[in-house]
Every structure is written in structure tokens, then in C-alpha cells.
Protein backbone atom coordinates (compact mmCIF):
# COMPACT_ATOMS: atom_id res chain seq x y z
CA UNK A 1 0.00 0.00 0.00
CA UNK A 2 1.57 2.92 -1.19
CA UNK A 3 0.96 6.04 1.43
CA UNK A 4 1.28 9.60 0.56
CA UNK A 5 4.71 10.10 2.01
CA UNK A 6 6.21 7.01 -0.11
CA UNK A 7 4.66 9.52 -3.36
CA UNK A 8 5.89 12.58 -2.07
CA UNK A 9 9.63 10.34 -1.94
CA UNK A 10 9.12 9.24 -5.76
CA UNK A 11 8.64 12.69 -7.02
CA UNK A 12 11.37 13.93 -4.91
CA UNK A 13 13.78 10.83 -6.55
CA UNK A 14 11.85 11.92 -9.67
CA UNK A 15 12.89 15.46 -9.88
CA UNK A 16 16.72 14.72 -8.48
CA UNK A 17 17.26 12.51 -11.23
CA UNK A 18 16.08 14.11 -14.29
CA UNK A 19 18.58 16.85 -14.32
CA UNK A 20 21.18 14.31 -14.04
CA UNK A 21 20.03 11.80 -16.78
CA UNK A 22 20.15 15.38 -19.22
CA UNK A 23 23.57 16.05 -17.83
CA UNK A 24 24.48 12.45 -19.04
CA UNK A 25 22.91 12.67 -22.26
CA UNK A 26 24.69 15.70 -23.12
CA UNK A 27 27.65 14.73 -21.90
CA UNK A 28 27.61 11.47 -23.74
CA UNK A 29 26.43 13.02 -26.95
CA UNK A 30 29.70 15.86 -26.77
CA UNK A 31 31.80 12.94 -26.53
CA UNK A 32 30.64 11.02 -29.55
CA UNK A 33 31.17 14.37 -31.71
CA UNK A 34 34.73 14.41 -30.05
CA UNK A 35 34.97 11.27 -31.17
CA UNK A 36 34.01 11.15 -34.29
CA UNK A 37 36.06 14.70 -35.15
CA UNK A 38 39.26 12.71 -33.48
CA UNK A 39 38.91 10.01 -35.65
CA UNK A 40 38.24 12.12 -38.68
CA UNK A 41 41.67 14.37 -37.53
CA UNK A 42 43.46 10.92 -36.94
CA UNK A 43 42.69 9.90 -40.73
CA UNK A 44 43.69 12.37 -42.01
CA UNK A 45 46.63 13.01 -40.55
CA UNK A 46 47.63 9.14 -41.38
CA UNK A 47 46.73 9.64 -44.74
CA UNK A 48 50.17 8.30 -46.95
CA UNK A 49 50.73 10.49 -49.45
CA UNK A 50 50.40 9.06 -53.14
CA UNK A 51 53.46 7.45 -54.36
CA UNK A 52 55.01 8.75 -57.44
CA UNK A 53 57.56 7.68 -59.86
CA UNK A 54 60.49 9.59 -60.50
CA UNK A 55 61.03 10.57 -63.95
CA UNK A 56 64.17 10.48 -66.39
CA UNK A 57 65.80 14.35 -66.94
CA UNK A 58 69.21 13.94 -66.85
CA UNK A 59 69.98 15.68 -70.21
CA UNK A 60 66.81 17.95 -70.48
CA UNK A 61 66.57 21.51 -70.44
CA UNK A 62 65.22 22.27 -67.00
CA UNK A 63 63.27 24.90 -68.39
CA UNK A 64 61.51 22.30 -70.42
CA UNK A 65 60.36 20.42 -67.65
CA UNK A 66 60.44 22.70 -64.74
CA UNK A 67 56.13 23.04 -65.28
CA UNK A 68 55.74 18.80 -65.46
CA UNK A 69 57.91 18.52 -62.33
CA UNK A 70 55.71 20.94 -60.09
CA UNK A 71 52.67 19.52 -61.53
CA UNK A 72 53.80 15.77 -60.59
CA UNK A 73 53.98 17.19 -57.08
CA UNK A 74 57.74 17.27 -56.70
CA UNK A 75 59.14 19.55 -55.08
CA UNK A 76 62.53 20.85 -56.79
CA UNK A 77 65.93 22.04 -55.77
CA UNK A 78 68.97 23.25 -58.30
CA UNK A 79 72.53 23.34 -57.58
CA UNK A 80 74.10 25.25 -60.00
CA UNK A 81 77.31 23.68 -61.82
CA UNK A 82 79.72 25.60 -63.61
CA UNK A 83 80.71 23.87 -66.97
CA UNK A 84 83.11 25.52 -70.16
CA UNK A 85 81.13 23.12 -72.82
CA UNK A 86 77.58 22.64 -72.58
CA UNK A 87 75.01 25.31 -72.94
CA UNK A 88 73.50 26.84 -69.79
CA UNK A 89 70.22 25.25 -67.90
CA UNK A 90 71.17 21.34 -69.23
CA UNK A 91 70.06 18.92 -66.43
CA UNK A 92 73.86 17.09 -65.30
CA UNK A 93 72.84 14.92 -62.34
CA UNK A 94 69.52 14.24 -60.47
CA UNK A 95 68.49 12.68 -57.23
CA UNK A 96 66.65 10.89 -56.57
CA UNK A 97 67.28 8.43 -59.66
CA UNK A 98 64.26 8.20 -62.32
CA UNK A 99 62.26 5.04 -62.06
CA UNK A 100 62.67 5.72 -58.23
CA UNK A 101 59.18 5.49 -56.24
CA UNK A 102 58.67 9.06 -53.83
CA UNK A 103 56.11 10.08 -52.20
CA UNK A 104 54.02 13.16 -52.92
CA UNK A 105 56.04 16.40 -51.98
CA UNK A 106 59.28 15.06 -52.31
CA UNK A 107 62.42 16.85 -53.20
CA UNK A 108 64.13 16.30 -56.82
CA UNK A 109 67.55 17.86 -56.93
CA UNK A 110 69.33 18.58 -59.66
CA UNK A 111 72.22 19.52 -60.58
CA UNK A 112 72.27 22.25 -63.71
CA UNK A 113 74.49 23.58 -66.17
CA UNK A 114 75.79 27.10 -65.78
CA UNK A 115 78.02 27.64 -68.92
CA UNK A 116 80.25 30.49 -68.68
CA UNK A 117 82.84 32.02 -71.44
CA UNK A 118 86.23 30.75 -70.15
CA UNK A 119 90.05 30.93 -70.92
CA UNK A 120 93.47 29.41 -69.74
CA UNK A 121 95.58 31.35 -68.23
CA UNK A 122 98.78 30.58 -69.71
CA UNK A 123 102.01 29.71 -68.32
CA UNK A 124 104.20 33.09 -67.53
CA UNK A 125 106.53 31.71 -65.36
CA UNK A 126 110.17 32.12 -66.33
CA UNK A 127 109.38 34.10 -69.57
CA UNK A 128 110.45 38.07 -70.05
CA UNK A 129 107.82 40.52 -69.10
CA UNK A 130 107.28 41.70 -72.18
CA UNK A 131 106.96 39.00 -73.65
CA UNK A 132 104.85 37.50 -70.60
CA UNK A 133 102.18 40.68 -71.53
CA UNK A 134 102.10 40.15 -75.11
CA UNK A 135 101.34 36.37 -74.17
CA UNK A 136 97.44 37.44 -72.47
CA UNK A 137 97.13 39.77 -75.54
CA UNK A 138 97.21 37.06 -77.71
CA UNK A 139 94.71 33.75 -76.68
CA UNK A 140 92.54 32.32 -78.83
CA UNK A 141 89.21 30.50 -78.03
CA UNK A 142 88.02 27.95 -80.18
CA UNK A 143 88.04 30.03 -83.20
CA UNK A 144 88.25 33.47 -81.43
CA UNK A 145 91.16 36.31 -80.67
CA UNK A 146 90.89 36.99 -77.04
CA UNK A 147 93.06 38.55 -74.20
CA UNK A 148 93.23 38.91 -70.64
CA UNK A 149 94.27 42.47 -69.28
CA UNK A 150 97.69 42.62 -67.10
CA UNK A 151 96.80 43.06 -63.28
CA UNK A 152 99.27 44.25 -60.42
CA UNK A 153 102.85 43.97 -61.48
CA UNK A 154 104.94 44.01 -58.84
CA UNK A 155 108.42 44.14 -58.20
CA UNK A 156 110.80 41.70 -56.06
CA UNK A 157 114.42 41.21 -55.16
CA UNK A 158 115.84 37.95 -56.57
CA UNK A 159 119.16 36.27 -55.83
CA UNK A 160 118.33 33.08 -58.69
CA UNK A 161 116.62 35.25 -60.99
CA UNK A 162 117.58 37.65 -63.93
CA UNK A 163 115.64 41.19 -63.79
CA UNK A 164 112.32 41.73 -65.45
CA UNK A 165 111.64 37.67 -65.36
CA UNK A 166 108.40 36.45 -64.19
CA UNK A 167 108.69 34.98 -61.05
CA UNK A 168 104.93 33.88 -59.97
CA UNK A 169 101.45 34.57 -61.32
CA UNK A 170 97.95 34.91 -60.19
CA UNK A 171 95.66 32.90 -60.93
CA UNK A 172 98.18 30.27 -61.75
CA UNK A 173 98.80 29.10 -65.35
CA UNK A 174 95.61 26.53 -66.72
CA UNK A 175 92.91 28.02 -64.21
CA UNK A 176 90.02 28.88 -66.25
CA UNK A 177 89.10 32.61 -66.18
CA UNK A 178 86.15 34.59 -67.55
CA UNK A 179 87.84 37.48 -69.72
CA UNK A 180 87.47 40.50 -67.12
CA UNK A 181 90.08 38.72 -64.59
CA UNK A 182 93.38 40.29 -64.68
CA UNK A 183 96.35 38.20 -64.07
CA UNK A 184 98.89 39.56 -61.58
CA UNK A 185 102.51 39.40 -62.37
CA UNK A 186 105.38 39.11 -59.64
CA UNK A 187 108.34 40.25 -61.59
CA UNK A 188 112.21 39.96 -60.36
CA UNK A 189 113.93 43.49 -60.12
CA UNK A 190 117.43 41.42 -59.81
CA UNK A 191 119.77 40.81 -57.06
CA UNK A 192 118.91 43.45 -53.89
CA UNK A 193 122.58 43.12 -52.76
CA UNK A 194 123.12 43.86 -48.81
CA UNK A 195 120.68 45.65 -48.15
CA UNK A 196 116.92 44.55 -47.88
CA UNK A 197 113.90 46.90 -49.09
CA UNK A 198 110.11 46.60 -48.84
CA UNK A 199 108.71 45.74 -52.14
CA UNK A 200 105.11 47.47 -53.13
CA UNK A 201 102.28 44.54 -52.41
CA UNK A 202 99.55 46.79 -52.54
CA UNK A 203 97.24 45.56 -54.97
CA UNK A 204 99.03 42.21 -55.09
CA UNK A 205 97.38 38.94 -54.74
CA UNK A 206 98.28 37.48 -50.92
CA UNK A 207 99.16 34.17 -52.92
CA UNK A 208 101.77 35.27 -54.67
CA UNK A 209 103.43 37.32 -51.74
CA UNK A 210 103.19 35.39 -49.14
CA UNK A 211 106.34 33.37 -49.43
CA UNK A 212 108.86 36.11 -50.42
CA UNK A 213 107.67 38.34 -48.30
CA UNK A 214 108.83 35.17 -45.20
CA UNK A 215 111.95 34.91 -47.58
CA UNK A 216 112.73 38.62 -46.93
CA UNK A 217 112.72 37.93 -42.85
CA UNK A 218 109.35 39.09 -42.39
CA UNK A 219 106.73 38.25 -39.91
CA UNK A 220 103.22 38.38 -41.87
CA UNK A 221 100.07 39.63 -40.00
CA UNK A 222 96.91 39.52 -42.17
CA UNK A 223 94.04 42.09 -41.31
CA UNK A 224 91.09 41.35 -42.74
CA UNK A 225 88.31 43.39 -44.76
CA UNK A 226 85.11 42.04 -46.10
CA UNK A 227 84.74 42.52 -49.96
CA UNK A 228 81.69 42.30 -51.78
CA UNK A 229 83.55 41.41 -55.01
CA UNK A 230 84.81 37.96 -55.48
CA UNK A 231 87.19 39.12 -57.82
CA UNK A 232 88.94 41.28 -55.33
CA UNK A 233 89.08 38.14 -52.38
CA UNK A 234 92.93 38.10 -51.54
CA UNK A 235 94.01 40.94 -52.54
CA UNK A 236 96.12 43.50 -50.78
CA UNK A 237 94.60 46.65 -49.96
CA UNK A 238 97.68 48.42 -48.06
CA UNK A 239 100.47 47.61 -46.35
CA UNK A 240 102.33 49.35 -42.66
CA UNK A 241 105.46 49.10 -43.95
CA UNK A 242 106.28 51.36 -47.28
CA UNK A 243 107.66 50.39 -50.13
CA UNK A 244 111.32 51.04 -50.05
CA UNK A 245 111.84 50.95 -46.39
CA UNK A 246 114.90 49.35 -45.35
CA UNK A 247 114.16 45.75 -43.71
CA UNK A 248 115.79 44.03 -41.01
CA UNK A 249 115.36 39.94 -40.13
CA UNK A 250 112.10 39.63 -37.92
CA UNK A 251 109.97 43.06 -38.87
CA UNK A 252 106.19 42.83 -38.90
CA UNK A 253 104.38 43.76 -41.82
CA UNK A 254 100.62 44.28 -41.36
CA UNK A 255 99.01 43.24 -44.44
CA UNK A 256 95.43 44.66 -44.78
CA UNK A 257 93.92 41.53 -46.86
CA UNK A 258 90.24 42.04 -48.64
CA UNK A 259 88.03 38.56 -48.55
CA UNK A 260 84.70 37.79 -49.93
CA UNK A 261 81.97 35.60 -47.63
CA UNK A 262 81.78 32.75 -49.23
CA UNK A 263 78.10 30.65 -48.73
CA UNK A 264 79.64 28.07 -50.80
CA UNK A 265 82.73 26.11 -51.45
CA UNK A 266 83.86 26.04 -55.40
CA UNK A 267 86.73 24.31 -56.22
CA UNK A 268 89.12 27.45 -56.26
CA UNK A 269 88.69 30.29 -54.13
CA UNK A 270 90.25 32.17 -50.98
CA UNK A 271 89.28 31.07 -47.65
CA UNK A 272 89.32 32.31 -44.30
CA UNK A 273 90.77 30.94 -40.93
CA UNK A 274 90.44 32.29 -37.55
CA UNK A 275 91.78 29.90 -34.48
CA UNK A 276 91.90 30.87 -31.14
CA UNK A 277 95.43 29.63 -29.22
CA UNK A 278 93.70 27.64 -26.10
CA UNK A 279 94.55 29.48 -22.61
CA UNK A 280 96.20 25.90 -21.36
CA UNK A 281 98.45 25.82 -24.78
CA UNK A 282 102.13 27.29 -24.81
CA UNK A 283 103.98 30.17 -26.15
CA UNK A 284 105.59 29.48 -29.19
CA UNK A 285 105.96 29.68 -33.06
CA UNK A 286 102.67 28.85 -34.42
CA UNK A 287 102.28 28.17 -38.20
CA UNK A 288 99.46 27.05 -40.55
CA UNK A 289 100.51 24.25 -42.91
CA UNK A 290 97.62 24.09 -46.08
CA UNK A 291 97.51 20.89 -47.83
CA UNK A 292 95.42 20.66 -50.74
CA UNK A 293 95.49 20.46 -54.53
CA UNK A 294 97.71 22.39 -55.16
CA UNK A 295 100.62 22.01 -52.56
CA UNK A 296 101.59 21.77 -49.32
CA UNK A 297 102.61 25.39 -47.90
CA UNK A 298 102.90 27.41 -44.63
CA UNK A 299 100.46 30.47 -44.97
CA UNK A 300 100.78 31.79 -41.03
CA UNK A 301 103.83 31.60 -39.06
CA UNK A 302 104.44 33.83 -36.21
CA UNK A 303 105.32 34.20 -32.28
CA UNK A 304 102.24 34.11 -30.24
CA UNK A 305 100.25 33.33 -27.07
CA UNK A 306 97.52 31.25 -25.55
CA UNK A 307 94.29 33.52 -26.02
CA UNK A 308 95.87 35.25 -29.53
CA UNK A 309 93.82 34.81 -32.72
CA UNK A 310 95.54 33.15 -35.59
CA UNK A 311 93.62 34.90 -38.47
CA UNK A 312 94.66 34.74 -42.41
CA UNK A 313 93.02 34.52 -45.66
CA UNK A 314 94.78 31.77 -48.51
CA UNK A 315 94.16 30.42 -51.78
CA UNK A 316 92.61 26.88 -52.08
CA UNK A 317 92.44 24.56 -54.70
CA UNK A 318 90.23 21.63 -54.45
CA UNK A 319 89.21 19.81 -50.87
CA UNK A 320 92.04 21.26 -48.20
CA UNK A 321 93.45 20.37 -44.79
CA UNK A 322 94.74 22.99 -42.55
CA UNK A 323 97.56 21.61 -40.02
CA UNK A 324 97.65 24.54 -36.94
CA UNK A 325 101.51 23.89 -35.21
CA UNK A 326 102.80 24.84 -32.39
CA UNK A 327 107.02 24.60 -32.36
CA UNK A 328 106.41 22.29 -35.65
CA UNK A 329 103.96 20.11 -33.71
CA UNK A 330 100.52 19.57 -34.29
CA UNK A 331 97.88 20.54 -32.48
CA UNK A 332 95.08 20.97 -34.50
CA UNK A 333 93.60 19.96 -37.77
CA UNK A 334 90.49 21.80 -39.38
CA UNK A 335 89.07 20.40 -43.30
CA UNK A 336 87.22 22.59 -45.75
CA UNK A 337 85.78 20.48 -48.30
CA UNK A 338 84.82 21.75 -52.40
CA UNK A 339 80.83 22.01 -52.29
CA UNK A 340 79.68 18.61 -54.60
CA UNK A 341 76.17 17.83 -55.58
């Protein structure tokens, strides 16, 4: 027998509950759209990409397939090559290979032609400077008259060479050149008997002067100014000592030496160094030793201290190996390799 107080408990129970079965449905229906919008992110996420095949253009004109590439959905990046005999834009190398399988948005790179108009610098060494000047005024190229203009020509004491010979050039004899290098001379002025004189560097490659400029007794310290002009990396803007001041053994010379930023490594080029002599090394002679394609030469050798900066700019050819000594033992070894597709 229900009574009136066991009703008045039911509608009480009643009334409790029904907010808290609308909580529950709401909260169960938010869930399932959370759910289902998860599972919707999760597939899509997951989705694979479609696979693609990689087609042959090794030998095309990248402007003729540039457009088919994009389309395909690759995704490309060139790496410019310089070349002397095949036309500019001419596909070289690719990667990956064609018949490959990549996915969707995948880089291609390739490697492309860049054809420029270049000579060899012939050999001067050894031959009269006259006739060393008439030599760049008279190239040919393929079936061309061409001629490079003479650079710096500067002016050296020699004990085992006859005045007005060519000692050294710059760049050296087979490197290509486009026509609007100059080539620097480094001509003998004869024997300097007793007494030894600054030459005039200014405006002389630091290649070329480097070594007779030690032979003279010299310590060498480079400063360094940026250059935005390639052409002008290595060369010497001024010098501290004057040309035609008397020289004793162990003067400093401060060479002020312009350098261009490289962002990439061709095979020939100057390059910078800057090493920092620990604080727990030793006082001593410190040199740099290069090693590289085209010899192995000191290009830094002076007295310093732990904490000094060993800074210096020098010509490289090919992949190099600088060797830093201390009292002709090594203590470091630093790389700089030519930039390869």
C-alpha cells in the first residue's frame, strides 16, 4: 500500500534525477562528436601520401620540364654547376634516380648547367715581361682572338733570378678565367745586394706574396676586410710598412687583406681561418701548414700566445686540410671540403 509520504519520496527521486540523466545525455552526446572529429583528424593526418615515380631528366633543359615537375607534385631544388662546354640550364645529375618510387612532396635535386665564357691562363713563369704581356694579348678560343688584361705587377728582389723575369702569377697558369680577370705578375727586379727593401704589395694577390715576403725575414700579420667582389678576395689593400723601407730579419708587416663571404665552397677560391690559441696551450711559433690540390705550404707563421687569434686569408684549390703547429707540432687539424652535388 503505497501512502502519501512514499509519493511525495518518488517525485522527490523523480525530480533529483532528471537533471542528471540530461547532464548524461549531453555529456555522452559531446563525446561522440569528439569522437568522431578525433577520428576524422586521426585519418587524415595518417593519410600516406600518393606514391610517385620519379622521372628520367638527366639531359633535359630544365626549363623544359620545370612546369611537369611541379605539376607531378615534386618539389625541386637546383645546384648550380659551372661547366666551359655545354650550354647553360642542361640537367647534369639528379636525385633521386628516375624510375625511383617518392612520395608526394618530395624533393628532386638537380644539378644544372651554368656555362660560362672561359680561358686558360697561360704559363708566364720564367718568360720576359714583355713578352709574358704580349702572351694574355694574344689567346685564342676555339676560333676566337681573345686577351686577358695585365693586373698588379709588382716588383721583387731575386738572388736566382735575372731582372724583369716572371717569377709567380695569379691565378696560376691553366685556371680557367672569364675574360674581365686580370692576371697579376710578380716580376724579379734582380739581385737586392746587402741591403733589404720593402717591395710594393699593394694591390698584389696574398698568394703570390706570401712566401717572399717570409723569404725577406718578415713576420706576416693579415688584417682582414670584407669585400663584396669575389674578384677582389685576396688581394692587398695596403700595407704598414712602405715600399722602399729598409728591412731588417724579424719586422712585422701588417698586411690589410680584402676577402669575400663565401656561402659556398667552389673548387678554387680564398678562404678564411680564424683559431683561437687555447689558454692551457704554450707560447711558441705557431704556423698554418695548407695541404690541398695544389701544394703543401705554410700560410701563417708567427710568435704568439695562448688567447691570440691566428687569423689569415689563402688560396685553395680543391678539398684542403689545414695543419695549426705549435714549435712544428701539431695541435690541430680543421678540413674545408669543395661544395659537390
Amino acid at each position: 500500500m503505497t501512502t502519501e509520504s512514499d509519493n511525495k519520496k518518488e517525485e522527490i527521486e523523480f525530480s533529483y534525477f532528471k537533471p542528471v540523466k540530461r547532464l548524461a545525455l549531453i555529456f555522452f552526446a559531446g563525446f561522440s562528436v569528439y569522437l568522431f572529429a578525433s577520428t576524422m583528424m586521426l585519418i587524415f593526418l595518417t593519410k600516406s601520401s600518393p606514391e610517385i615515380k620519379v622521372p628520367e631528366v638527366t639531359g633535359k633543359r630544365y626549363m623544359d620540364v620545370s612546369n611537369g615537375l611541379t605539376r607531378k607534385g615534386f618539389r625541386t631544388e637546383l645546384k648550380f654547376i659551372d661547366v666551359y662546354d655545354i650550354e647553360d640550364g642542361i640537367i647534369l645529375r639528379q636525385h633521386p634516380e628516375s624510375g625511383e618510387v617518392a612520395l608526394e612532396g618530395s624533393k628532386l635535386t638537380l644539378a644544372v648547367s651554368r656555362s660560362k665564357f672561359f680561358i686558360d691562363v697561360p704559363n708566364l713563369t720564367g718568360s720576359q715581361l714583355p713578352i709574358a704581356i704580349n702572351k694574355l694579348k694574344n689567346l685564342h678560343y676555339q676560333d676566337k682572338s681573345v686577351s686577358i688584361a695585365t693586373g698588379m705587377i709588382s716588383y721583387i728582389p731575386s738572388e736566382k733570378t735575372a731582372a724583369n723575369i716572371v717569377i709567380d702569377q695569379s691565378p696560376k697558369a691553366g685556371t680557367k678565367i672569364s675574360p674581365d680577370i686580370k692576371v697579376n705578375l710578380l716580376v724579379s727586379s734582380g739581385s737586392a745586394g746587402v741591403d733589404k727593401k720593402m717591395p710594393d704589395v699593394t694591390g698584389q694577390s696574398m698568394d703570390l706574396c706570401f712566401d717572399l715576403l717570409m723569404a725577406q725575414g718578415l713576420t706576416i700579420k693579415q688584417e682582414i676586410v670584407k669585400t663584396g667582389d669575389m674578384n677582389r678576395s685576396g688581394l692587398i689593400e695596403s700595407q704598414s710598412i712602405a715600399a722602399g723601407t729598409p728591412l731588417k730579419e724579424g719586422d712585422t708587416v701588417t698586411l690589410t687583406v680584402n676577402y669575400y663571404q663565401l656561402t659556398e665552397h667552389p673548387y678554387s677560391a680564398y678562404e678564411f681561418i680564424e683559431y683561437t690559441i687555447p689558454s692551457d696551450s704554450e707560447k711558441g711559433l705557431y704556423e698554418a701548414v695548407i695541404e690541398d690540390n695544389h701544394s703543401k705550404r705554410v700560410r701563417y707563421s708567427a710568435n704568439a700566445v695562448p688567447g691570440e687569434k691566428i687569423r689569415f686569408v689563402f688560396s685553395r684549390v680543391g678539398n684542403s686540410k689545414i695543419y695549426i703547429d705549435r714549435d712544428k707540432k701539431n695541435i690541430r687539424v680543421m678540413s674545408i671540403r669543395v661544395d659537390e652535388f
